[in-house]
C-alpha atoms as a PDB file:
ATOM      1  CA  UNK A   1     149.316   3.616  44.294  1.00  0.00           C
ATOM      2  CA  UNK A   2     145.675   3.937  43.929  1.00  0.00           C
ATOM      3  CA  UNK A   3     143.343   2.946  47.056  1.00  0.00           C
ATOM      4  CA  UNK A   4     140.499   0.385  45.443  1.00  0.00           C
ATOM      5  CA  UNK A   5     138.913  -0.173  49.276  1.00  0.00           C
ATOM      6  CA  UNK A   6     135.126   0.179  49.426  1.00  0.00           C
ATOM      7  CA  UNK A   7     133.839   3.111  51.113  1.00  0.00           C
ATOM      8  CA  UNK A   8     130.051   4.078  52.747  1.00  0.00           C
ATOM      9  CA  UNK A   9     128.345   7.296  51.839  1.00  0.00           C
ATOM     10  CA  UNK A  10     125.120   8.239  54.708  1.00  0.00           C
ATOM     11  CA  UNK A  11     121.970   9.750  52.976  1.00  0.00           C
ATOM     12  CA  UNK A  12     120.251  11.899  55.963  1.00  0.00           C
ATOM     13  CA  UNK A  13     117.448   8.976  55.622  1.00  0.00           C
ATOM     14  CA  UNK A  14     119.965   6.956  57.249  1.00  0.00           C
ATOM     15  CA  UNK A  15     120.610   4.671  54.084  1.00  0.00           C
ATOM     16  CA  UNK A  16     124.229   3.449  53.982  1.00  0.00           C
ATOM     17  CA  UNK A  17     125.161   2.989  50.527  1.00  0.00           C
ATOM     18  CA  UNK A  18     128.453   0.832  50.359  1.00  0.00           C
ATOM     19  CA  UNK A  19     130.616   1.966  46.983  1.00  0.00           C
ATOM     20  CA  UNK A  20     132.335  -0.964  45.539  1.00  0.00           C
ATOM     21  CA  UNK A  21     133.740   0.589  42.232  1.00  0.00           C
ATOM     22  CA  UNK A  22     131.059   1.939  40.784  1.00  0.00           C
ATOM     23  CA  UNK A  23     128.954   4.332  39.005  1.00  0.00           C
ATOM     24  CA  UNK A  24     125.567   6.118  40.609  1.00  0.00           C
ATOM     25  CA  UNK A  25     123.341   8.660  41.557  1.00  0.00           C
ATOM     26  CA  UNK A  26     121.624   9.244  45.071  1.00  0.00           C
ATOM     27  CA  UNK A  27     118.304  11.437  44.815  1.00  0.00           C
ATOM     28  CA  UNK A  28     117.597  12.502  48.757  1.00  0.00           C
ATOM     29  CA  UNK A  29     114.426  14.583  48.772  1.00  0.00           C
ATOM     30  CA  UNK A  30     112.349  15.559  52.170  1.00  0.00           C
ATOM     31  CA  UNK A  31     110.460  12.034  51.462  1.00  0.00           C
ATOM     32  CA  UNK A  32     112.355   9.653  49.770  1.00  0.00           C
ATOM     33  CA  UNK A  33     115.688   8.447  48.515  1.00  0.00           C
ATOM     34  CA  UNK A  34     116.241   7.038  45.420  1.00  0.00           C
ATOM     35  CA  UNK A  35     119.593   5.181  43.970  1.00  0.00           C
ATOM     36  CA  UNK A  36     120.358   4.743  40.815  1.00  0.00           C
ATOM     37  CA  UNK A  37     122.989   2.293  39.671  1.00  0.00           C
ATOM     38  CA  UNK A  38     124.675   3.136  36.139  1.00  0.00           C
ATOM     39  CA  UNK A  39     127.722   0.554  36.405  1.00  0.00           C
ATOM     40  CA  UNK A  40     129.761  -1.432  39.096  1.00  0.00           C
ATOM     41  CA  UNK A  41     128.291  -2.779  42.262  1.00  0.00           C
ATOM     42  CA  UNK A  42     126.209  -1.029  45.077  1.00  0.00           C
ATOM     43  CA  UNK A  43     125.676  -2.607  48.175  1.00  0.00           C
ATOM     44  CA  UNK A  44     122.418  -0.227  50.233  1.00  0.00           C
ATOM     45  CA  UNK A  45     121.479  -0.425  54.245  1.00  0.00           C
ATOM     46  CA  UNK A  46     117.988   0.419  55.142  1.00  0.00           C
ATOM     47  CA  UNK A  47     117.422   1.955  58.744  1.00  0.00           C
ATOM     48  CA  UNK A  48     114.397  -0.524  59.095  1.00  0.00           C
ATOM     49  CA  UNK A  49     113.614  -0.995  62.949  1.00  0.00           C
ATOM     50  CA  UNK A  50     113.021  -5.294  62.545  1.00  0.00           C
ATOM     51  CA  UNK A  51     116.250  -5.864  61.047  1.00  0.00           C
ATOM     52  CA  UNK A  52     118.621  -4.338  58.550  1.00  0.00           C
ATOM     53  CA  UNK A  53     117.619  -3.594  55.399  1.00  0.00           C
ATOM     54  CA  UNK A  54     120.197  -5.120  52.750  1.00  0.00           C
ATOM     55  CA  UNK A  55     120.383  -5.529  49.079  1.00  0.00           C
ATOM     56  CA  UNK A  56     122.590  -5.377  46.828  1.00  0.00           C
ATOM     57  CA  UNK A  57     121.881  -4.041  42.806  1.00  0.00           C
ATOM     58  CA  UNK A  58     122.936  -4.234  39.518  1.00  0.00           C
ATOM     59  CA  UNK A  59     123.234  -2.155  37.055  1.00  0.00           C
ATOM     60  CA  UNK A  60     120.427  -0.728  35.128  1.00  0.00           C
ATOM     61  CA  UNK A  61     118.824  -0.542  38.871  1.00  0.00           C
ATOM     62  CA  UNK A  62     117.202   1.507  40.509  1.00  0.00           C
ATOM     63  CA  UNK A  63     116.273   1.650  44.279  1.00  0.00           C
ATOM     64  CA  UNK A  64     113.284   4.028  46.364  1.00  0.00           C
ATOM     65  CA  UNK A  65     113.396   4.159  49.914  1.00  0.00           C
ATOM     66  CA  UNK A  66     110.152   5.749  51.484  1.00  0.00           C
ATOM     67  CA  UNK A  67     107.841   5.355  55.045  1.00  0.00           C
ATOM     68  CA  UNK A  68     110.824   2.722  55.497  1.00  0.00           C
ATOM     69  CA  UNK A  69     110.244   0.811  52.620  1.00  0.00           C
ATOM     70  CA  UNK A  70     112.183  -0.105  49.748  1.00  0.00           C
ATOM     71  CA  UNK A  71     111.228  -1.248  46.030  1.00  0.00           C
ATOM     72  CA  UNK A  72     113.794  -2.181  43.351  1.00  0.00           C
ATOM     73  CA  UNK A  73     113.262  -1.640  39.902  1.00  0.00           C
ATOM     74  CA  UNK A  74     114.991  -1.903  36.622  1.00  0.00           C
ATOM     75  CA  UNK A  75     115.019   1.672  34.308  1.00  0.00           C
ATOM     76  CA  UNK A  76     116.856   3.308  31.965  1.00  0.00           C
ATOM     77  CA  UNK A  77     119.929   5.095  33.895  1.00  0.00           C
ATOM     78  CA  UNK A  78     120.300   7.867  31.325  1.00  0.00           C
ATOM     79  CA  UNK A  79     117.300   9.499  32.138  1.00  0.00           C
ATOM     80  CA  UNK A  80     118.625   9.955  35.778  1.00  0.00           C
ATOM     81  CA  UNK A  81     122.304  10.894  34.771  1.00  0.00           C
ATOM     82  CA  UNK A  82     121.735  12.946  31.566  1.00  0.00           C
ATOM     83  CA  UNK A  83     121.759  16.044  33.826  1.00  0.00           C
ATOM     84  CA  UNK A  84     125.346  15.558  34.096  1.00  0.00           C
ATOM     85  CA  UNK A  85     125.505  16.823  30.337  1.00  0.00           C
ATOM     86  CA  UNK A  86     122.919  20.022  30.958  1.00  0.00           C
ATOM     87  CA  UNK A  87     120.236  17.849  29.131  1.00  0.00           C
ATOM     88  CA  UNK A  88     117.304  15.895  30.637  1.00  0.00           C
ATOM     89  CA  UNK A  89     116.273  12.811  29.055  1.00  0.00           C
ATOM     90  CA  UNK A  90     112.432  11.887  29.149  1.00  0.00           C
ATOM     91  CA  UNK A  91     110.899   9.107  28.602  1.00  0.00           C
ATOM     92  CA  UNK A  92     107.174   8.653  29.339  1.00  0.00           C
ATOM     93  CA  UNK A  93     107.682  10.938  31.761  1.00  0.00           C
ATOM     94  CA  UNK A  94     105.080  12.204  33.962  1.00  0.00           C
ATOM     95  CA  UNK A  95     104.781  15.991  34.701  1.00  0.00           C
ATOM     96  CA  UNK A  96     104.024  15.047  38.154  1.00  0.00           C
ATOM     97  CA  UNK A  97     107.422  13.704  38.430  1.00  0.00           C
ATOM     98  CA  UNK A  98     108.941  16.677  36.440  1.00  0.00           C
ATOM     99  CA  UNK A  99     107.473  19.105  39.463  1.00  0.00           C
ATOM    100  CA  UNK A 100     109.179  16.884  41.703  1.00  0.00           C
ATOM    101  CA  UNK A 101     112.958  16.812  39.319  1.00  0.00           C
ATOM    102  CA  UNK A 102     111.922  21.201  39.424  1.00  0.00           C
ATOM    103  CA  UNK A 103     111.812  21.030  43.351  1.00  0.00           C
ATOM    104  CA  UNK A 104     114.869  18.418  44.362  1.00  0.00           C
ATOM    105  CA  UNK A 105     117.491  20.596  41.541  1.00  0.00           C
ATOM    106  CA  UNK A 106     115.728  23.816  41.541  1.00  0.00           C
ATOM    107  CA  UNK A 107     114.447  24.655  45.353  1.00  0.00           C
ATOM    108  CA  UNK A 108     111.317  26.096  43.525  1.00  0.00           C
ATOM    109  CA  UNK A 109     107.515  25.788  44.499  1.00  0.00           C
ATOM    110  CA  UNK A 110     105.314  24.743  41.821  1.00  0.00           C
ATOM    111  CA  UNK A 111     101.135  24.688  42.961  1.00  0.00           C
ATOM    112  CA  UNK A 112      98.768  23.202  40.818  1.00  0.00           C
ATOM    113  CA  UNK A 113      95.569  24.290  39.986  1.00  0.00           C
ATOM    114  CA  UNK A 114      94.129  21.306  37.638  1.00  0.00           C
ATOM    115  CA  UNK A 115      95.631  18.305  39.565  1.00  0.00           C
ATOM    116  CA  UNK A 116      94.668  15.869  36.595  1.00  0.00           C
ATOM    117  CA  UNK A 117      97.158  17.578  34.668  1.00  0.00           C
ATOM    118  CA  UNK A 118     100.178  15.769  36.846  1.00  0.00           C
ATOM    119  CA  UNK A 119      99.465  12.089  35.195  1.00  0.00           C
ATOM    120  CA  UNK A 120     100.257  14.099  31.805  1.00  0.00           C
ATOM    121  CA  UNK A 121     103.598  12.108  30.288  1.00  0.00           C
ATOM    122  CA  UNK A 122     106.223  13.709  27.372  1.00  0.00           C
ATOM    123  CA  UNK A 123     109.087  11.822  25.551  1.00  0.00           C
ATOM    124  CA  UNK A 124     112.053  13.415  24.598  1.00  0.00           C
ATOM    125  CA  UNK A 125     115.361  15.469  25.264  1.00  0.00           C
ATOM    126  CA  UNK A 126     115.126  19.186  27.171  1.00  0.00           C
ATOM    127  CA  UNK A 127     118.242  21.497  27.751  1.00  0.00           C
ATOM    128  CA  UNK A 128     119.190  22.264  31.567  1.00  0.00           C
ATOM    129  CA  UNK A 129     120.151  25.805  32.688  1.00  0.00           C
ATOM    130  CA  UNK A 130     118.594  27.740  35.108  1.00  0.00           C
ATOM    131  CA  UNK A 131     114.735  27.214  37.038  1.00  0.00           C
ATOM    132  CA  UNK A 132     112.971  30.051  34.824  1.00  0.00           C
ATOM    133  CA  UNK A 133     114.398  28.462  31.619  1.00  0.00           C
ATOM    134  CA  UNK A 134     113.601  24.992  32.779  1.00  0.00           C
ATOM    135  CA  UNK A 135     109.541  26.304  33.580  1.00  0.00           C
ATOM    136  CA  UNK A 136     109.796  27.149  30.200  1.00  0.00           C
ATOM    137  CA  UNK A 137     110.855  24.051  28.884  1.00  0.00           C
ATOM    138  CA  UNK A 138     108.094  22.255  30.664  1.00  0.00           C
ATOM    139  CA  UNK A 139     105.376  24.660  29.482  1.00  0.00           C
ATOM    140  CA  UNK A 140     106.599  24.055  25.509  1.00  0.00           C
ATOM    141  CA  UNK A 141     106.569  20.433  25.962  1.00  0.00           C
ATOM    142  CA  UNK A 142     103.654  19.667  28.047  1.00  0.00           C
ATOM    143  CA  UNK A 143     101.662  22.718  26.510  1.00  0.00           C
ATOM    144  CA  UNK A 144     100.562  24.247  29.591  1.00  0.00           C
ATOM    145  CA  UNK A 145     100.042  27.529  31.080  1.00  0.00           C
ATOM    146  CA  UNK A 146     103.224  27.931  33.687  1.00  0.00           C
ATOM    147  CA  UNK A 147     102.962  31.582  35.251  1.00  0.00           C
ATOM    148  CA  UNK A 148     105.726  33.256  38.172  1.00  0.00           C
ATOM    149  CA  UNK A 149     104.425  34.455  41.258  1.00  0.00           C
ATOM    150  CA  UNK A 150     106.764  36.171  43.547  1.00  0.00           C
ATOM    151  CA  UNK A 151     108.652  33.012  45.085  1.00  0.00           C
ATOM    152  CA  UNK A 152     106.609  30.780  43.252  1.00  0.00           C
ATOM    153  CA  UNK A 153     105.151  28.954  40.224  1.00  0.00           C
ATOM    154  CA  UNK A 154     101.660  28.590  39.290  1.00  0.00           C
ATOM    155  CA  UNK A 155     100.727  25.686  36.696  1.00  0.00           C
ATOM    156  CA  UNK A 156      97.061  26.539  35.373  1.00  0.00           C
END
């Protein structure tokens, strides 16, 4: 006999995120959380000191949680769950965001020199494997000078 009860996974924000038979990913970096809702129904909690912080989404959805505030907005689930499938789906996407995806799945530090560069966007499908590969990728694709400095990387 299967067990179809809902159940609550706790980010370490606090955010309660009530599974009701779904599909979704949960993005908890050291500032924000982000949900994203591929199928089914997700139910989220906000630690927000007035009241609780409730919504519930749909899918195609995605919801960011940061300074204890919360925006909802629809986007394109694949390129949040194409990782599953060692491939990263971009779309418009910005490098500065990139840095960030490098960070969260990697654990690497990236420092910019040229911070104008980070509003730079690409479209288009990369392979996953390991960080040095993936700097690689993102030097091809956004034509930039990526170089490795002991622990870190250094975008010129």
């Amino acid at each position: 006999m299967e067990d179809h009860q809902p159940f609550k996974v706790w980010s370490s924000k606090g955010i309660g995120i009530e599974v009701l038979g779904t599909e979704f990913n949960v993005y908890n970096r050291s500032d924000e959380t982000e949900v994203v809702l591929n199928s089914g129904v997700v139910s989220l909690s906000f630690p927000v000191k007035e009241k609780e912080g409730k919504i519930l989404m749909k899918p195609g959805e995605m919801v960011q949680f940061k300074d204890s505030k919360f925006q909802k907005k629809e986007v394109n689930t694949s390129l949040y769950t194409s990782w599953k499938d060692d491939v990263l789906h971009l779309d418009e996407t910005s490098l500065k965001e990139i840095i960030k995806m490098a960070n969260t799945n990697y654990g690497i530090q990236i420092e910019i020199q040229n911070q104008e560069i980070l509003e730079i966007t690409a479209s288009g499908s990369m392979p996953l494997s390991d960080a040095a590969n993936f700097m690689k990728q993102v030097s091809m694709i956004f034509n930039i000078e990526i170089v490795k400095e002991e622990n870190k990387y250094l975008i010129k």
